[in-house]
N, C-alpha and C. Protein backbone atom coordinates (compact mmCIF):
# COMPACT_ATOMS: atom_id res chain seq x y z
N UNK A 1 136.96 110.70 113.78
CA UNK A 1 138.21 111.36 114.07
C UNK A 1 138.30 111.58 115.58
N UNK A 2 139.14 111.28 116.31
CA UNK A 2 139.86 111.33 117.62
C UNK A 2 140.61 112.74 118.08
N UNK A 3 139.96 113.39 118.44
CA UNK A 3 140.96 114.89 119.04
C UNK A 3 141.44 114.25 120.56
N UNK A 4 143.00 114.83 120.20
CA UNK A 4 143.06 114.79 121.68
C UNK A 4 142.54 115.97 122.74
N UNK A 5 143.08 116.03 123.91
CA UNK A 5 142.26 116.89 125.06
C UNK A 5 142.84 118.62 123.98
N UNK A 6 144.03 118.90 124.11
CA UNK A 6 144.58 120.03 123.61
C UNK A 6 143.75 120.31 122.42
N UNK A 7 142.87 119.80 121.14
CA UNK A 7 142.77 120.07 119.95
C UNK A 7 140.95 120.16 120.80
N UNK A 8 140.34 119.58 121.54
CA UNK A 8 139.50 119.76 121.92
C UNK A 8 139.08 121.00 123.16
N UNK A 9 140.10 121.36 123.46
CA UNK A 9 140.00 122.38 124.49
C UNK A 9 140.20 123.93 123.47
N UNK A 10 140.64 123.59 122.49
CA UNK A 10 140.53 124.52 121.79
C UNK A 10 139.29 124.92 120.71
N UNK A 11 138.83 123.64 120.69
CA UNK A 11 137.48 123.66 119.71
C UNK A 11 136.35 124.54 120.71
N UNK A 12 136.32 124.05 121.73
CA UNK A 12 135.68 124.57 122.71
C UNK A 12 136.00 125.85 123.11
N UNK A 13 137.13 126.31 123.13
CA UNK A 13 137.31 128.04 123.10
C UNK A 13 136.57 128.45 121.84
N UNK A 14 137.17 128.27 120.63
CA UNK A 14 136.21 128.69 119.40
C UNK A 14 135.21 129.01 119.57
N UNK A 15 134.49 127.80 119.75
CA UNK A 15 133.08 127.42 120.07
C UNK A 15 132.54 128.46 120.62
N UNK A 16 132.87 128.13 122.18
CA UNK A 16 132.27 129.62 123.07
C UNK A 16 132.41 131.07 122.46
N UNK A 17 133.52 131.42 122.06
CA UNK A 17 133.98 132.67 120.90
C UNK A 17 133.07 133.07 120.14
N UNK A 18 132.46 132.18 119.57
CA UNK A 18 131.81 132.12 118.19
C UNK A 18 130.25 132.85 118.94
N UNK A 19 129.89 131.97 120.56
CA UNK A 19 128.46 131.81 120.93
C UNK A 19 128.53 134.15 121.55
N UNK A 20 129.86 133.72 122.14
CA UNK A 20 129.52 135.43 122.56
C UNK A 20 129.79 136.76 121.24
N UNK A 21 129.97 135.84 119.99
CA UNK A 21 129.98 137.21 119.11
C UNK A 21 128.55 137.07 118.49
N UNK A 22 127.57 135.91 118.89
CA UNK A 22 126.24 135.51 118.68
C UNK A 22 126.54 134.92 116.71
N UNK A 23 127.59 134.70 116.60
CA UNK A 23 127.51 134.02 115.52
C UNK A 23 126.89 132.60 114.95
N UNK A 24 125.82 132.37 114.80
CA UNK A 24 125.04 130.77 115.01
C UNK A 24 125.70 129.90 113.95
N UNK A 25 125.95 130.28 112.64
CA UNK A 25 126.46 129.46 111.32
C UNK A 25 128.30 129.06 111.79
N UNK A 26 128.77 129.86 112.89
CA UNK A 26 130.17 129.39 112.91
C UNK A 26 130.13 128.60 114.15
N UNK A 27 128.99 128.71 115.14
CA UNK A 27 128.72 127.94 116.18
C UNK A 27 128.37 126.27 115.66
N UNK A 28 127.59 126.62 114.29
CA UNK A 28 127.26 125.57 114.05
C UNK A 28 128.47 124.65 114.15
N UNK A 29 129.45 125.61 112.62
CA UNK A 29 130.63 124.90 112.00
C UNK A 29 131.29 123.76 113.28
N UNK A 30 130.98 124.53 114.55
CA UNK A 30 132.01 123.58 115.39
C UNK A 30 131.24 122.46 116.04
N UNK A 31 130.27 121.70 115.04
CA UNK A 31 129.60 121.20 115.97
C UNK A 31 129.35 119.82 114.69
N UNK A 32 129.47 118.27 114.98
CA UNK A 32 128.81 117.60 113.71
C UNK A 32 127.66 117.92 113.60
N UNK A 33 127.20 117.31 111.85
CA UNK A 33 126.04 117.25 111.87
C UNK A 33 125.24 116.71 112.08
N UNK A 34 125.48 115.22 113.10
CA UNK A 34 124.78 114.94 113.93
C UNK A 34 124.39 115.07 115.04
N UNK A 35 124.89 115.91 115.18
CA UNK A 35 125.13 116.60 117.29
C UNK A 35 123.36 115.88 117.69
N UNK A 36 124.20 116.05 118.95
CA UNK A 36 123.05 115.70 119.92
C UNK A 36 123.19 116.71 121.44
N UNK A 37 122.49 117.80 121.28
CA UNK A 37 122.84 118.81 121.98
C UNK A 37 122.18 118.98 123.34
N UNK A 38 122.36 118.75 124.47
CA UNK A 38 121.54 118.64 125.37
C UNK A 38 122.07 119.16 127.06
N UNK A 39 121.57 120.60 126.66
CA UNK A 39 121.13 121.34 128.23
C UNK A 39 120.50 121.48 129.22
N UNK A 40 120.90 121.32 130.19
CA UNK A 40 120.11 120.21 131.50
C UNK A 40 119.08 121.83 131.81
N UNK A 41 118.03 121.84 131.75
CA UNK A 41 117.09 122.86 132.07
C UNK A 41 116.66 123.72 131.12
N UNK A 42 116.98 123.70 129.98
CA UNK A 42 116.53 124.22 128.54
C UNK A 42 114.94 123.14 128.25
N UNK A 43 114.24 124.04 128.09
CA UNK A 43 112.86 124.36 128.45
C UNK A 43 112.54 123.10 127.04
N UNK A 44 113.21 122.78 126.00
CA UNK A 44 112.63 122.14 125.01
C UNK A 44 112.83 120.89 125.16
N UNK A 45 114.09 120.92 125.84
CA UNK A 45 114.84 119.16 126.35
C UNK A 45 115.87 119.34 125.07
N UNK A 46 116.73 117.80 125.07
CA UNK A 46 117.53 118.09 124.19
C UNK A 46 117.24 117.86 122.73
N UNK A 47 117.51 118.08 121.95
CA UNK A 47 117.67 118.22 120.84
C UNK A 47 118.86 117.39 119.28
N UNK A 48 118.48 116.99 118.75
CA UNK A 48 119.12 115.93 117.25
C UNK A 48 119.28 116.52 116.43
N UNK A 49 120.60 116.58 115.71
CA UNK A 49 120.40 117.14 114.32
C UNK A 49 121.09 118.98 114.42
N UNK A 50 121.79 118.93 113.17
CA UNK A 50 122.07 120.37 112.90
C UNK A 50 120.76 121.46 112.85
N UNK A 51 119.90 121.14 112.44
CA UNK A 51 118.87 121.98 112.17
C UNK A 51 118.16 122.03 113.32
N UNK A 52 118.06 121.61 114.20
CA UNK A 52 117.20 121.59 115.97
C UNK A 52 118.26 122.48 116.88
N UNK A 53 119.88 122.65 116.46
CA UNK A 53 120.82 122.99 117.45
C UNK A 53 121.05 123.83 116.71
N UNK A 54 120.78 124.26 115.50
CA UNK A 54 120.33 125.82 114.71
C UNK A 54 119.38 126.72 115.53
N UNK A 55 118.29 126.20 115.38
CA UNK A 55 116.92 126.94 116.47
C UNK A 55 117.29 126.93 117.81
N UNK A 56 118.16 125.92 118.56
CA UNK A 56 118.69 125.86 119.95
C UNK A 56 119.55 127.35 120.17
N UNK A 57 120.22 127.13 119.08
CA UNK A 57 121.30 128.50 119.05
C UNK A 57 120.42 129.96 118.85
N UNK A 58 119.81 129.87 118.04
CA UNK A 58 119.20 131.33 117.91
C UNK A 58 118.11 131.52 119.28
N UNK A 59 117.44 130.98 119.62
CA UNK A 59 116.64 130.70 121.04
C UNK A 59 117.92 131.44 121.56
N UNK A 60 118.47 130.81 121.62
CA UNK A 60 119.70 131.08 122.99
C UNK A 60 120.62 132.50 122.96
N UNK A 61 120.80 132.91 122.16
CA UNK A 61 121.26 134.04 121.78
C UNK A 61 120.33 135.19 121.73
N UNK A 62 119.10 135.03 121.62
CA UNK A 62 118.26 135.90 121.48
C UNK A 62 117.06 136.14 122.89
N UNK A 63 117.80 135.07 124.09
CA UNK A 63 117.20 134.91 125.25
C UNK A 63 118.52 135.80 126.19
N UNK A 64 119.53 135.52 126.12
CA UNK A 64 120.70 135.52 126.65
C UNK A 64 121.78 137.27 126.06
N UNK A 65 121.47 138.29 125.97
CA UNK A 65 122.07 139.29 125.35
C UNK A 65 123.30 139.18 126.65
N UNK A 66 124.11 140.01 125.94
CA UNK A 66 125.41 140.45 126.65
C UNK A 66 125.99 139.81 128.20
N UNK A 67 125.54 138.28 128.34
CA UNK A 67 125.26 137.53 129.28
C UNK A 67 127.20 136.77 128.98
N UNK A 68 127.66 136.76 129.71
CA UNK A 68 129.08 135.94 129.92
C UNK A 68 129.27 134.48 130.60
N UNK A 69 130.14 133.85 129.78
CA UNK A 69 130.46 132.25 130.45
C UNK A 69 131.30 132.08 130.37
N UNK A 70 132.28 131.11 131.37
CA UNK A 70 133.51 130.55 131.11
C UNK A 70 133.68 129.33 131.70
N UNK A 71 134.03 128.37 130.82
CA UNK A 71 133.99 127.04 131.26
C UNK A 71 134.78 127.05 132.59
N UNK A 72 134.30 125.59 133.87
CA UNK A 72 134.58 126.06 135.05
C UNK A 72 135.66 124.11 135.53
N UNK A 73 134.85 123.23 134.45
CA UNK A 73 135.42 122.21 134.29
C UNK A 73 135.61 121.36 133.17
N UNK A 74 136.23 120.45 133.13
CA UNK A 74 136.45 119.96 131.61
C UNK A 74 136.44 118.63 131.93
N UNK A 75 135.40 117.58 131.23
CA UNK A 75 135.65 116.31 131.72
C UNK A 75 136.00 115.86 130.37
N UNK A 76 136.84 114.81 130.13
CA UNK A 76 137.37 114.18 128.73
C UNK A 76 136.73 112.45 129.79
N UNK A 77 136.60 112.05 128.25
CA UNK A 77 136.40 110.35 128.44
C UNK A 77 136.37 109.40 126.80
N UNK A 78 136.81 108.38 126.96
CA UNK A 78 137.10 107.56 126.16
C UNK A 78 136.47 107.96 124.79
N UNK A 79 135.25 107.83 125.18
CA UNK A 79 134.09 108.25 124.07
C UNK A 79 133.81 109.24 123.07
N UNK A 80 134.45 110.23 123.98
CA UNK A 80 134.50 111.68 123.48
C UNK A 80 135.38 111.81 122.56
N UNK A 81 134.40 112.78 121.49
CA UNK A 81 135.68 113.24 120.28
C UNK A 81 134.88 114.51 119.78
């Protein structure tokens, strides 16, 4: 399935939404279950699979308390969905 930029800029609000109410099962929801999740300096490297970006998420939430983000750029490309 193909999102355009608008249906994806919104998945990505969710998304983040979901990460600062530390909700991991609705963080998941916005994510396939094949994700391939990968944060440039996250100590494990990246990570495959719903169940690795499960443990990514709780790590991260449980490293990170009352810590704030807001996306600063948005790159779209062909590939992306």
């Amino acid at each position: 399935m193909t999102l355009t930029r608008a249906q994806m800029d919104r998945k990505i609000d969710e998304h983040f939404g979901f990460e600062r109410r530390d909700d991991v099962e609705a963080v998941l929801a916005t994510l396939t279950p094949d994700v391939e999740h990968d944060v440039v300096g996250w100590p494990t490297g990246p990570v495959s699979g719903a169940p690795a970006a499960k443990n990514f998420y709780e790590q991260l939430m449980a490293a990170f308390v009352n810590e704030e983000m807001a996306p600063v750029r948005t790159l779209y490309g062909d590939d992306s969905a």
